[in-house]
Each structure stands twice: as structure tokens, then as C-alpha cells.
PDB file of N, CA and C in Angstrom:
ATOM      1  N   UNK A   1      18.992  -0.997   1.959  1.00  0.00           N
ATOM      2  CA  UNK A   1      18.169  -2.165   2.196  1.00  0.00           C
ATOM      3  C   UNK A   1      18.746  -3.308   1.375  1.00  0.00           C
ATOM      4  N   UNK A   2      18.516  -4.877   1.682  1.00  0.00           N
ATOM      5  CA  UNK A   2      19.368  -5.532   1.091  1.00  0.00           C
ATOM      6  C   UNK A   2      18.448  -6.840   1.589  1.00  0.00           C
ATOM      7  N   UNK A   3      18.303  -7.389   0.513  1.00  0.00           N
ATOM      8  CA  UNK A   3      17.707  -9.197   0.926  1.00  0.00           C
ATOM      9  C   UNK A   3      18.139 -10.030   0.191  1.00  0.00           C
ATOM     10  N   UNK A   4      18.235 -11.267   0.580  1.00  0.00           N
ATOM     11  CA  UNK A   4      18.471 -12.187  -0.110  1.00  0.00           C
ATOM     12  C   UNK A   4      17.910 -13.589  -0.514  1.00  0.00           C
ATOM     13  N   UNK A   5      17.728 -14.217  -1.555  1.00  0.00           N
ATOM     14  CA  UNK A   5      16.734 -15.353  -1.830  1.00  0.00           C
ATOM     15  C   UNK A   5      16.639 -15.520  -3.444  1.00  0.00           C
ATOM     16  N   UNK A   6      16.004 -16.359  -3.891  1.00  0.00           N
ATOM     17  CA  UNK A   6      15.949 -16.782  -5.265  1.00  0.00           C
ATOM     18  C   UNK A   6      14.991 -15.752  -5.983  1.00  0.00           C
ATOM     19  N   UNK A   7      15.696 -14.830  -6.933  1.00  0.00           N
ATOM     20  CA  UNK A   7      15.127 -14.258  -7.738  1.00  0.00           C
ATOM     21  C   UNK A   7      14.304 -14.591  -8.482  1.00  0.00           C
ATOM     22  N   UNK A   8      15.231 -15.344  -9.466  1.00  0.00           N
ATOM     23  CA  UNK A   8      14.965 -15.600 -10.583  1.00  0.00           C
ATOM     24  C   UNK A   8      14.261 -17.278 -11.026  1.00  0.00           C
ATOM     25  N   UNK A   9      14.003 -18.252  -9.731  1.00  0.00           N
ATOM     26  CA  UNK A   9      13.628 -19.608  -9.862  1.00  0.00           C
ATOM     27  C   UNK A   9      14.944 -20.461 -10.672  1.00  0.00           C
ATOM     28  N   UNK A  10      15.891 -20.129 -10.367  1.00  0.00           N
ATOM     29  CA  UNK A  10      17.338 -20.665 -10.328  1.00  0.00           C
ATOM     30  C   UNK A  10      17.559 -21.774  -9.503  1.00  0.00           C
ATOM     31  N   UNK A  11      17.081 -21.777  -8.429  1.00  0.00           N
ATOM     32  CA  UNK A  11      17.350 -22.711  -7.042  1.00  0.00           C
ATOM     33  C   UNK A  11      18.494 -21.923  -6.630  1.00  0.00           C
ATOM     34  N   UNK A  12      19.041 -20.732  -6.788  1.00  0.00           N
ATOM     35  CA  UNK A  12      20.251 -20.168  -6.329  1.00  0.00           C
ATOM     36  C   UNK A  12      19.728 -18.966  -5.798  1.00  0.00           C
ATOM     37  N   UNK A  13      20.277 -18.518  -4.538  1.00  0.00           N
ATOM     38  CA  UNK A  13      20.006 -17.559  -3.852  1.00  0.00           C
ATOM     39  C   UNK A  13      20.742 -15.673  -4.279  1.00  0.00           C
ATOM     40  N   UNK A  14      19.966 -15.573  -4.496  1.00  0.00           N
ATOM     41  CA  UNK A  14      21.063 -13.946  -5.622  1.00  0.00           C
ATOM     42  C   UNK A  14      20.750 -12.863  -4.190  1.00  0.00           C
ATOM     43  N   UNK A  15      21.367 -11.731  -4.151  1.00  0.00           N
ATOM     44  CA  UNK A  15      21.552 -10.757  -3.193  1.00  0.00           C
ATOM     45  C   UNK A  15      20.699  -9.682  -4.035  1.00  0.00           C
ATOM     46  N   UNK A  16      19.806  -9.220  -2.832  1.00  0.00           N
ATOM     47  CA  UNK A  16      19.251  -7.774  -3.590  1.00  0.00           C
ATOM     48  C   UNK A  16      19.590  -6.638  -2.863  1.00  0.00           C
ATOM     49  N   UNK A  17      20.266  -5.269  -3.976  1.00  0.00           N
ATOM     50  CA  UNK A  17      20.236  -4.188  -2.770  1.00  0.00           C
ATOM     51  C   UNK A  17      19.724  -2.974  -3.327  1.00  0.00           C
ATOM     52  N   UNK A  18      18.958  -2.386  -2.334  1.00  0.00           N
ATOM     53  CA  UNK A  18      18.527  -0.717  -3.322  1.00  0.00           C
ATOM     54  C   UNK A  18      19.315  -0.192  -2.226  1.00  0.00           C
ATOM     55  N   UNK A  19      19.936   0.777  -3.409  1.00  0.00           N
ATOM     56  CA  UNK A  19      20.795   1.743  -3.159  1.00  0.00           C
ATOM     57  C   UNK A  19      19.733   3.089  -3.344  1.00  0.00           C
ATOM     58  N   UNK A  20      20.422   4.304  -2.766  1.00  0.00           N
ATOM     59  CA  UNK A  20      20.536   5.693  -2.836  1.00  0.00           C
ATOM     60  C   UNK A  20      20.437   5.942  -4.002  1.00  0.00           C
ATOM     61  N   UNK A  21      21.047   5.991  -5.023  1.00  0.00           N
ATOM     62  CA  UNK A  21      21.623   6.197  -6.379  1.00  0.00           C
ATOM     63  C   UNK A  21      20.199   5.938  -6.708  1.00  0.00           C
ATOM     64  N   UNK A  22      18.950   5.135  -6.709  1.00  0.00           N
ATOM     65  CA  UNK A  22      17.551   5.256  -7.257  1.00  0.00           C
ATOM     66  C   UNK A  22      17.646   3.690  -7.932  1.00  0.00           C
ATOM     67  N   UNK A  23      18.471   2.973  -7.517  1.00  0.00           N
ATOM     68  CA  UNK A  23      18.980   1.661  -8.476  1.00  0.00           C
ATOM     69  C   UNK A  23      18.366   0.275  -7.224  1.00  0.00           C
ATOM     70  N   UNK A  24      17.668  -0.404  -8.034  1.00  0.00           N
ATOM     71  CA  UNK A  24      17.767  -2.016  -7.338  1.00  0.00           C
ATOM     72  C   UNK A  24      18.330  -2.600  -8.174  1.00  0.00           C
ATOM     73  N   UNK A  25      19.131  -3.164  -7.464  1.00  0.00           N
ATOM     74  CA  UNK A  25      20.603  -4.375  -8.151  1.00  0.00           C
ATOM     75  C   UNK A  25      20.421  -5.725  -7.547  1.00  0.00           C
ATOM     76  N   UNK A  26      20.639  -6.817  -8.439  1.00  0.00           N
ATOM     77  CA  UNK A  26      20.569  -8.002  -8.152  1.00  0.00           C
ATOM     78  C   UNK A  26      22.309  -8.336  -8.616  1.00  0.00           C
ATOM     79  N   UNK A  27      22.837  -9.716  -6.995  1.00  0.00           N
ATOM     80  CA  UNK A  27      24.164  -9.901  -7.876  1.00  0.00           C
ATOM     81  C   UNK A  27      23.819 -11.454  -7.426  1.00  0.00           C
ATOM     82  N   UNK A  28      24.811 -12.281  -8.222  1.00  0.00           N
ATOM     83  CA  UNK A  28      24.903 -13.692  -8.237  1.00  0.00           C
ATOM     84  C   UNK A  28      25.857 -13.775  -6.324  1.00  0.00           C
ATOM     85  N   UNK A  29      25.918 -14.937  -6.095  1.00  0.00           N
ATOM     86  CA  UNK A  29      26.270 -15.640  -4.875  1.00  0.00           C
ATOM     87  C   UNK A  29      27.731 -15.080  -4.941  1.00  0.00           C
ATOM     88  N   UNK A  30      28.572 -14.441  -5.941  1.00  0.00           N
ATOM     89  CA  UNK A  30      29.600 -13.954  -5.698  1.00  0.00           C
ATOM     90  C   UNK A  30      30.080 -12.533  -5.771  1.00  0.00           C
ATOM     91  N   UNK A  31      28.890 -11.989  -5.832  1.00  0.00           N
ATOM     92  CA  UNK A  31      28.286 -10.675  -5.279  1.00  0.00           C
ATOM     93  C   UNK A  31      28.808 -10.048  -7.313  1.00  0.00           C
ATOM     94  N   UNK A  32      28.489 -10.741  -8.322  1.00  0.00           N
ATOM     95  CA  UNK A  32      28.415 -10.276  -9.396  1.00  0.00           C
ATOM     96  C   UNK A  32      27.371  -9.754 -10.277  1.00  0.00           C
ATOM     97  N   UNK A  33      27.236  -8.081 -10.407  1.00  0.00           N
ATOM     98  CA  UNK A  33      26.214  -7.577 -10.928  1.00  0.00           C
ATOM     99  C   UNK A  33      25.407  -8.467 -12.006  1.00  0.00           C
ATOM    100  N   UNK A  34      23.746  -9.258 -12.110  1.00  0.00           N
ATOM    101  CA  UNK A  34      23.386  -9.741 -12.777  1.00  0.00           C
ATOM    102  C   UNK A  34      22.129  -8.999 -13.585  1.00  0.00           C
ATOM    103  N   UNK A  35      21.997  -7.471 -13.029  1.00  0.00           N
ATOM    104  CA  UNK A  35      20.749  -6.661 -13.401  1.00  0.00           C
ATOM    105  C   UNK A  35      20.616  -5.361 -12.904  1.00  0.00           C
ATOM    106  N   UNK A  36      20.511  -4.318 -12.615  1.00  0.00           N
ATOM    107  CA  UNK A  36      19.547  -3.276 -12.040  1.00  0.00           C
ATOM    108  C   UNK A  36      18.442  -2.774 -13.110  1.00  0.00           C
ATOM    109  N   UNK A  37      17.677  -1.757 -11.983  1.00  0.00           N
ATOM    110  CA  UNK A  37      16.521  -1.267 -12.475  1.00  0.00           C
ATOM    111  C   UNK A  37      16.356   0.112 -11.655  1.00  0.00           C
ATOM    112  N   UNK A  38      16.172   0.940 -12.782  1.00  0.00           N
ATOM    113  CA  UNK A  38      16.044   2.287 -12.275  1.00  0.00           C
ATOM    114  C   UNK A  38      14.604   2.460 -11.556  1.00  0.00           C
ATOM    115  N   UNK A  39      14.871   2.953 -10.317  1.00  0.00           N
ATOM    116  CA  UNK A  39      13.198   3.235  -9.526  1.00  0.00           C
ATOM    117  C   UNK A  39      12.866   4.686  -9.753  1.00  0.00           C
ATOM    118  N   UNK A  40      11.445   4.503  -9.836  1.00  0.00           N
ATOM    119  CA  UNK A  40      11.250   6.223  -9.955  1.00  0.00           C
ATOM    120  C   UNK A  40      11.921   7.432  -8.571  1.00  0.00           C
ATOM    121  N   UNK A  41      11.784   7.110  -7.711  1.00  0.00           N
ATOM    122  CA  UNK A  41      12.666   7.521  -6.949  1.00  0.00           C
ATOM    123  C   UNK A  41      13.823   6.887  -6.256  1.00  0.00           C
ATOM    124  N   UNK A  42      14.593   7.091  -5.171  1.00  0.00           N
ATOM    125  CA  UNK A  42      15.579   6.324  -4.954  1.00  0.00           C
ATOM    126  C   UNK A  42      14.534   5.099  -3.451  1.00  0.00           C
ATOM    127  N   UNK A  43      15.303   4.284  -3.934  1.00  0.00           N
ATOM    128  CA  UNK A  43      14.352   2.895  -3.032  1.00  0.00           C
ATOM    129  C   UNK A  43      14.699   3.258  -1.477  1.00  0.00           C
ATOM    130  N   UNK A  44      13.735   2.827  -0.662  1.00  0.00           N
ATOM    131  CA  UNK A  44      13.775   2.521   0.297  1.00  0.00           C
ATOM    132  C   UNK A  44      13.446   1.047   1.201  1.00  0.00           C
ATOM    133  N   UNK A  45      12.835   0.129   0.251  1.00  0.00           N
ATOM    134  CA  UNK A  45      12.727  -1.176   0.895  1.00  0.00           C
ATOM    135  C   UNK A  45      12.632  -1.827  -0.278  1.00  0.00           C
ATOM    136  N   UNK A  46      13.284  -3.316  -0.156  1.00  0.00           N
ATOM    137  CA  UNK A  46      13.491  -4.226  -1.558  1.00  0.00           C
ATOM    138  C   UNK A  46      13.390  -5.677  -0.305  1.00  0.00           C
ATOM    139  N   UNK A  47      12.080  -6.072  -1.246  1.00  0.00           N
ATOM    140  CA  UNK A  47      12.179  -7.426  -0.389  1.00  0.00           C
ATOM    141  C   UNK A  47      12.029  -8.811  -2.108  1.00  0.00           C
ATOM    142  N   UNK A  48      12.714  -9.820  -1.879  1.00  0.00           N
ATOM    143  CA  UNK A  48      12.352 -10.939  -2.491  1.00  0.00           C
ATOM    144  C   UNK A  48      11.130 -11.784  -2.134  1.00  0.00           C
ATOM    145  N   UNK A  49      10.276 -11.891  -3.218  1.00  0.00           N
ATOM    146  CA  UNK A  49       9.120 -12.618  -3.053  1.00  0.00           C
ATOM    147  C   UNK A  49       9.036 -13.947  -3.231  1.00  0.00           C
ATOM    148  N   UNK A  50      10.139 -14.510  -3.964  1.00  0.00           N
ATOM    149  CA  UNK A  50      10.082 -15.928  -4.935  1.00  0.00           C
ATOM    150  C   UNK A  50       9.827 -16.181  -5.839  1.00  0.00           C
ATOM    151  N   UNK A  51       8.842 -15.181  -6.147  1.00  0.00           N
ATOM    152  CA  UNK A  51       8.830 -14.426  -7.816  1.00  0.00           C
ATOM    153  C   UNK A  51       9.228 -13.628  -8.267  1.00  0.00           C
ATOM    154  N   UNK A  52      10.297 -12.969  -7.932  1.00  0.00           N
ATOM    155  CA  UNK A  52      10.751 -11.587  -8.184  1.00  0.00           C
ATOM    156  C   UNK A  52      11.032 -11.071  -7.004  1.00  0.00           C
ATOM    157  N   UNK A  53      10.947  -9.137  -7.028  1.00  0.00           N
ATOM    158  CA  UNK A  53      11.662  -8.368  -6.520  1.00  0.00           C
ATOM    159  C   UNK A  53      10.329  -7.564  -6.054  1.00  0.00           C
ATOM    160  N   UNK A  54       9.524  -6.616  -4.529  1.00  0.00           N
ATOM    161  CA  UNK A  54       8.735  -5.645  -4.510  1.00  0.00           C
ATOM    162  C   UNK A  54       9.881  -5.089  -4.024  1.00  0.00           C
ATOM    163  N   UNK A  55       9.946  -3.518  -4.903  1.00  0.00           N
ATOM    164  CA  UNK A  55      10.524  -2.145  -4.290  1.00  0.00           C
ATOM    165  C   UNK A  55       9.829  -1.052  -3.539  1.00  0.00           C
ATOM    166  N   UNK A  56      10.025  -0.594  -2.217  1.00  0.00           N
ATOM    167  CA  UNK A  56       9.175   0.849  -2.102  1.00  0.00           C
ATOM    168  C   UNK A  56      10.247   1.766  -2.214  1.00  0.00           C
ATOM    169  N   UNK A  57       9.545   2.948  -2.705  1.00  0.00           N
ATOM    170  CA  UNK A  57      10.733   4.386  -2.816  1.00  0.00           C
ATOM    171  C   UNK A  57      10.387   5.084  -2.172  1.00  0.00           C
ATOM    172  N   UNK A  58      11.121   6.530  -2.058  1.00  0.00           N
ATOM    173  CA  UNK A  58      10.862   7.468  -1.130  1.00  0.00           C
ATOM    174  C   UNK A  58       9.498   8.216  -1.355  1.00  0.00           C
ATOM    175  N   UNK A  59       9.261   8.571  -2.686  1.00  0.00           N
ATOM    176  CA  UNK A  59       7.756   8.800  -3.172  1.00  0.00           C
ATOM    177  C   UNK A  59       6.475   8.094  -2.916  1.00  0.00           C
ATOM    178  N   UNK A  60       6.665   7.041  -2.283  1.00  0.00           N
ATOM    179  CA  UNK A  60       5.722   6.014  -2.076  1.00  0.00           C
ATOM    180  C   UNK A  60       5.405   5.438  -3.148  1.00  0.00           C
ATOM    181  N   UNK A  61       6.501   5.104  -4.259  1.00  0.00           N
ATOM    182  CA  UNK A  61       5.906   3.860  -4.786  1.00  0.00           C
ATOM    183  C   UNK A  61       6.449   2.946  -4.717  1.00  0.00           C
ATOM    184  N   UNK A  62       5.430   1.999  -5.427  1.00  0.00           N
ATOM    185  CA  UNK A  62       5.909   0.256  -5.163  1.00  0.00           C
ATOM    186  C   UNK A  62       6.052  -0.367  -6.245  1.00  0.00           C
ATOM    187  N   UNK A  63       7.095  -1.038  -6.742  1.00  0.00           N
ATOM    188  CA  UNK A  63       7.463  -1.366  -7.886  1.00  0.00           C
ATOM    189  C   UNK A  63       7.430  -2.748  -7.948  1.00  0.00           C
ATOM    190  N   UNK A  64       7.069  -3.710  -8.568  1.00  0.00           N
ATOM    191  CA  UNK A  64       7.037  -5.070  -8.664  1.00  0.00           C
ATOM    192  C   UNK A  64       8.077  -5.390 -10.036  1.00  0.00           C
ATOM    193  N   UNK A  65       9.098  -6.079  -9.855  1.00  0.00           N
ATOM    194  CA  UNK A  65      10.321  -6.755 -10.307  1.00  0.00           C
ATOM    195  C   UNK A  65       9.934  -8.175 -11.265  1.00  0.00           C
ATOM    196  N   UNK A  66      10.073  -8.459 -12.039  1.00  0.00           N
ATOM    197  CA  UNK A  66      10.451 -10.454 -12.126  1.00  0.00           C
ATOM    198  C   UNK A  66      11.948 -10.290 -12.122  1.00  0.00           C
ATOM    199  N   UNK A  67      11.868 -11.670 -11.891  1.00  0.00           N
ATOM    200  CA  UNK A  67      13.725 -12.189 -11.837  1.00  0.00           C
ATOM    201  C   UNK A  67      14.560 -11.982 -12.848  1.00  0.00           C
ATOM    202  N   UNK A  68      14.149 -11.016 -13.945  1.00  0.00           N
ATOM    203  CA  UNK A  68      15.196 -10.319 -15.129  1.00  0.00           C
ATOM    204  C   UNK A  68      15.355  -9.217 -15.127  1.00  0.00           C
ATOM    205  N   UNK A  69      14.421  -8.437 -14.080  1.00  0.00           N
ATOM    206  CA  UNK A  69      14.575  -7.429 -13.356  1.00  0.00           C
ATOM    207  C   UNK A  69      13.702  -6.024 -14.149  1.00  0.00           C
ATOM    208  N   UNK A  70      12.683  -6.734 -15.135  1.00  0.00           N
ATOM    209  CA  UNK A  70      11.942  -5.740 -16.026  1.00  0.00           C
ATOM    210  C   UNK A  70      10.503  -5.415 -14.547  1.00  0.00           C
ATOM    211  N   UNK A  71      10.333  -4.433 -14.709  1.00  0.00           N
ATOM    212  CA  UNK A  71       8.672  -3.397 -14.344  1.00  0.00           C
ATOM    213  C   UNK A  71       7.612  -4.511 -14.691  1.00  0.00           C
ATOM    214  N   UNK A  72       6.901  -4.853 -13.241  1.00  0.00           N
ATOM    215  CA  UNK A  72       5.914  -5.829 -13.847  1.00  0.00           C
ATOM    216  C   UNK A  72       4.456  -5.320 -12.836  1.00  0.00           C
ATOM    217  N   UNK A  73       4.095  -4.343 -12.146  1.00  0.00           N
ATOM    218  CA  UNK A  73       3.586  -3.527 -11.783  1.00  0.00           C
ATOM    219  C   UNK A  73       3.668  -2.561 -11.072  1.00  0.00           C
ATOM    220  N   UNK A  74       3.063  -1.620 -10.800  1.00  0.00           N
ATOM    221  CA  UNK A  74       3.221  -0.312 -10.235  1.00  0.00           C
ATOM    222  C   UNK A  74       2.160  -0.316  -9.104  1.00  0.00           C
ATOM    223  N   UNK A  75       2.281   0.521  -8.007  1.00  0.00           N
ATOM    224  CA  UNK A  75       1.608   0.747  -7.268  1.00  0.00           C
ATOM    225  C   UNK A  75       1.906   2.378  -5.911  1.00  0.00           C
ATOM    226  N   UNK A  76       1.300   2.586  -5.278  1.00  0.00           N
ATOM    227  CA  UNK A  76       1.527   3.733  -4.741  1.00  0.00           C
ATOM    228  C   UNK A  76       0.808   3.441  -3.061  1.00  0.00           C
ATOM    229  N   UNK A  77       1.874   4.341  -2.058  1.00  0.00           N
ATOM    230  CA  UNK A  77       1.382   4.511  -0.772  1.00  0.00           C
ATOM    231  C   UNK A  77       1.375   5.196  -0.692  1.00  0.00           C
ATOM    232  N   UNK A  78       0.905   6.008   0.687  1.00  0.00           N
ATOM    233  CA  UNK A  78       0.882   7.236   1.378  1.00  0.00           C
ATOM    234  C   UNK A  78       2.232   7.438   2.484  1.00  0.00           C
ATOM    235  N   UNK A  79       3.596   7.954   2.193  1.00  0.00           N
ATOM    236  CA  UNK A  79       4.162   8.531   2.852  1.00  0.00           C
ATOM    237  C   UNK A  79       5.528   7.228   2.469  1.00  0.00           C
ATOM    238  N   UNK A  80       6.659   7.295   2.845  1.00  0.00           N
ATOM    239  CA  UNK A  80       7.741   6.502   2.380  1.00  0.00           C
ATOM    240  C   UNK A  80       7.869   5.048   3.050  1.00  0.00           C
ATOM    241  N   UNK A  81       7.979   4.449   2.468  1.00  0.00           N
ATOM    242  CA  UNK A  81       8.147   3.040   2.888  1.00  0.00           C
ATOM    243  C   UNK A  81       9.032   2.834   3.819  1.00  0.00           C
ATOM    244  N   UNK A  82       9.132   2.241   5.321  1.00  0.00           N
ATOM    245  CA  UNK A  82       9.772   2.420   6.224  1.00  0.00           C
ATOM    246  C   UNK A  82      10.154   0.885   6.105  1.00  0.00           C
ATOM    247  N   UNK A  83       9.212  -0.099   6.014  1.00  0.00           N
ATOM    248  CA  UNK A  83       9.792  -1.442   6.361  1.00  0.00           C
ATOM    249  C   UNK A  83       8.565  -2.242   5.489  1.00  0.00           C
ATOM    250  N   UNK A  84       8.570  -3.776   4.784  1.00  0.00           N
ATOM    251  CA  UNK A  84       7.705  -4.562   4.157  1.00  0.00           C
ATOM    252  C   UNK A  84       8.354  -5.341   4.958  1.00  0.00           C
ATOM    253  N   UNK A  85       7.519  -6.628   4.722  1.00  0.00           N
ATOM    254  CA  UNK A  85       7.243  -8.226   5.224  1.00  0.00           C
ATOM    255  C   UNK A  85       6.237  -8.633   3.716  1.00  0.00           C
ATOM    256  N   UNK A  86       6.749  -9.899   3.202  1.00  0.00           N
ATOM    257  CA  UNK A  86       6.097 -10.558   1.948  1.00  0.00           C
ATOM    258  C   UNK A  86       5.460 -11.803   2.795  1.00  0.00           C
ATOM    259  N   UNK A  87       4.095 -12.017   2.412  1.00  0.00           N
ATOM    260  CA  UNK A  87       3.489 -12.950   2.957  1.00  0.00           C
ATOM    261  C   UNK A  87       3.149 -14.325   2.193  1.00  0.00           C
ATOM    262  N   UNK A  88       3.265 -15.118   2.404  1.00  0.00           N
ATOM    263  CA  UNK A  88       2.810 -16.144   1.179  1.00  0.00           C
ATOM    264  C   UNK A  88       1.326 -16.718   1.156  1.00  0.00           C
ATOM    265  N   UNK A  89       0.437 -16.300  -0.003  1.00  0.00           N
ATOM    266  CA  UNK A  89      -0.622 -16.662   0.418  1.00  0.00           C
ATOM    267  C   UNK A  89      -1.653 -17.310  -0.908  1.00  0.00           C
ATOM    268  N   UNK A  90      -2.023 -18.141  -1.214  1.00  0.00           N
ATOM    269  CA  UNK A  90      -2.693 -19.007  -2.394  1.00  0.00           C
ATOM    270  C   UNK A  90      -3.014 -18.094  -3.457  1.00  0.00           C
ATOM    271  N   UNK A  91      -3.399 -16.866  -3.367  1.00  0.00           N
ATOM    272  CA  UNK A  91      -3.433 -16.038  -3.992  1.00  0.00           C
ATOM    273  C   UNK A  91      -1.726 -15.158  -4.930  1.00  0.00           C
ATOM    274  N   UNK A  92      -0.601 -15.664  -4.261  1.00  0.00           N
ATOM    275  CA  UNK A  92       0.220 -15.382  -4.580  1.00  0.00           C
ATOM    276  C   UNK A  92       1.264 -14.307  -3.437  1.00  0.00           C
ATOM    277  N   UNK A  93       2.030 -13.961  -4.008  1.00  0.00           N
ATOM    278  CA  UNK A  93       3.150 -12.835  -2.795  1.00  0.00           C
ATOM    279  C   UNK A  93       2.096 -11.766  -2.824  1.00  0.00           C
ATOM    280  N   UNK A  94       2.359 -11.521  -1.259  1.00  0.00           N
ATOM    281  CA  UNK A  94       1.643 -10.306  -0.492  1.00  0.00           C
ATOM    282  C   UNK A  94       2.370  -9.158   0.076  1.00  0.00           C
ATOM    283  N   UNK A  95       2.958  -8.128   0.062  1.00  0.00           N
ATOM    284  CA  UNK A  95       3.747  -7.096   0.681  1.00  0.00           C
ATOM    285  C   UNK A  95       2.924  -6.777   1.466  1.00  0.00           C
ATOM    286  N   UNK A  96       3.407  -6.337   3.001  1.00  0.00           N
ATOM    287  CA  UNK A  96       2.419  -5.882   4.159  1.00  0.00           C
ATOM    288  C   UNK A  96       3.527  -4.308   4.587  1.00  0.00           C
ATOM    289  N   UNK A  97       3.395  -2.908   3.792  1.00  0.00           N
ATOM    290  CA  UNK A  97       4.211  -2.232   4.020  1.00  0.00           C
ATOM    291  C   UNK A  97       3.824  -1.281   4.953  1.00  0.00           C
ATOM    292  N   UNK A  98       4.727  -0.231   5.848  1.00  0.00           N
ATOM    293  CA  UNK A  98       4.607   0.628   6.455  1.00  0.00           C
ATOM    294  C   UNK A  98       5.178   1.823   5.949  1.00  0.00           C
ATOM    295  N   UNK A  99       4.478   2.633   6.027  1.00  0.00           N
ATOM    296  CA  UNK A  99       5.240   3.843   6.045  1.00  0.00           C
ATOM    297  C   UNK A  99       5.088   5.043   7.436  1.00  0.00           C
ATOM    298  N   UNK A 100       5.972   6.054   6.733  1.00  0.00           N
ATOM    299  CA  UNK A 100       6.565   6.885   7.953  1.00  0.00           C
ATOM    300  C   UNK A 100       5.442   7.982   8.329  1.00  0.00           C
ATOM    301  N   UNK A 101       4.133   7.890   7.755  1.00  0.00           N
ATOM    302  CA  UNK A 101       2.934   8.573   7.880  1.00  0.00           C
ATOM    303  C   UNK A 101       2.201   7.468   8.389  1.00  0.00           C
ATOM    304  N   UNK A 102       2.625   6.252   9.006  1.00  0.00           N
ATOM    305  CA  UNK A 102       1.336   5.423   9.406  1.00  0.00           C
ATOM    306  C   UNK A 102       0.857   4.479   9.155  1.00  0.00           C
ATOM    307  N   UNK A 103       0.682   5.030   8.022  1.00  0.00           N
ATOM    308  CA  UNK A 103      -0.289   3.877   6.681  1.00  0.00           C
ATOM    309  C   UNK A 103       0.490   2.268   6.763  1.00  0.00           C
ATOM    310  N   UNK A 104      -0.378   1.392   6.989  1.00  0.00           N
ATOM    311  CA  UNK A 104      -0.439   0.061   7.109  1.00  0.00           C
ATOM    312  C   UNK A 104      -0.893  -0.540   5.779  1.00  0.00           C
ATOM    313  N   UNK A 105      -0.223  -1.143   4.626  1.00  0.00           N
ATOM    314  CA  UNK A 105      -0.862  -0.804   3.033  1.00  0.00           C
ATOM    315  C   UNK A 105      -0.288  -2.584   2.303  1.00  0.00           C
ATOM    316  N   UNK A 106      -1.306  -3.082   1.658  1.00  0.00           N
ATOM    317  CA  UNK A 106      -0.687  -4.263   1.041  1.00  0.00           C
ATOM    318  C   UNK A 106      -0.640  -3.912  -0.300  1.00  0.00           C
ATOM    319  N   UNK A 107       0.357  -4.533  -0.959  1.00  0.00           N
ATOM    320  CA  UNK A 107       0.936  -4.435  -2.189  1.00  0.00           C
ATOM    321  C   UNK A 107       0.920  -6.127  -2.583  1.00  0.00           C
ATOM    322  N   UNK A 108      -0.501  -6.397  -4.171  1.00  0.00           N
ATOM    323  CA  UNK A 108       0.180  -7.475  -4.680  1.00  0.00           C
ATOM    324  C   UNK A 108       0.688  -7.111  -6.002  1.00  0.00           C
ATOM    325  N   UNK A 109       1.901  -8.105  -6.419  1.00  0.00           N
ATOM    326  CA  UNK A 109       2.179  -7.812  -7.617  1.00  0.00           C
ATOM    327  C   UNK A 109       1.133  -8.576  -8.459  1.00  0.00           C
TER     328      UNK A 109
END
């Protein structure tokens, strides 16, 4: 999985990718490692919010990122994260995730 957009409130667009290996990595515009973060399991969806980073893993959890790439909440679904969409809403970033059991589940950080 792989997105791209302003991490960190840079005005610069950084690349995000979770890998296999259990790692979300952020690199600069010239694809230069600027961070990872170990997920409790290995990721399956990494979307940019504008504030950071939401991760889902294969365990169903959901990891909330800031743009230095430290743990800034935790959360849990039912069954593995197949696909997110981040919503923008006055209340702040919204994750709208799916997983492979069904479950239709929002995640705020």
C-alpha cells in the first residue's frame, strides 16, 4: 500500500509505504528514507490524513501516526483491513475502513 501527501505540514508532499516487513516508511520527494514505524502486525492499508499517517494491519489494528512518525493512537477492527478512505470533517480526519469480514468501521485519530 502506498500514498502520498503532506505528512508532516511541510507544504511538501512525502511518499508513504507499508510494507510486508510490519514497517510504515515515510520518504522525502526523492524517495529518501525520513522515518519508519514498527506496526504491531505487518500493515495492510496506510492512508495520509494531513495530520499524519492512519495504518490498518493484518490483526485489525489501526494505528494513528503524526508526521515524525511516533504512535499517537491505537484502535482495533474486526477482520483485516482491506481498503480506508480519510474523510475531512470539522471534527478532524475520519478513516472509513473495510475489512475482509465485512465490517464497515470509522477510525478517528
Amino acid at each position: 500500500m502506498m500514498d502520498v501527501g503532506d505528512v508532516n505540514g511541510d507544504g511538501k508532499q512525502e511518499i508513504v509505504v507499508a510494507i510486508a516487513a510490519g514497517l510504515v516508511v515515510a520518504l522525502d520527494a526523492q524517495a529518501k528514507r525520513l522515518w519508519s514505524c514498527q506496526m504491531p502486525t505487518p500493515p495492510t492499508v496506510a492512508r495520509v490524513t494531513g495530520k499524519g499517517i492512519i495504518a490498518g494491519c493484518e490483526d485489525g489494528s489501526m494505528v494513528a501516526l503524526n508526521g515524525q512518525g511516533d504512535i499517537t493512537a491505537l484502535g482495533k477492527v474486526t477482520g483485516r483491513p482491506v481498503d480506508m478512505r480519510v474523510l475531512t470533517t470539522p471534527a478532524g480526519p475520519l478513516a472509513v475502513v473495510t475489512t475482509d469480514k465485512g465490517q464497515v468501521a470509522g477510525f478517528r485519530p
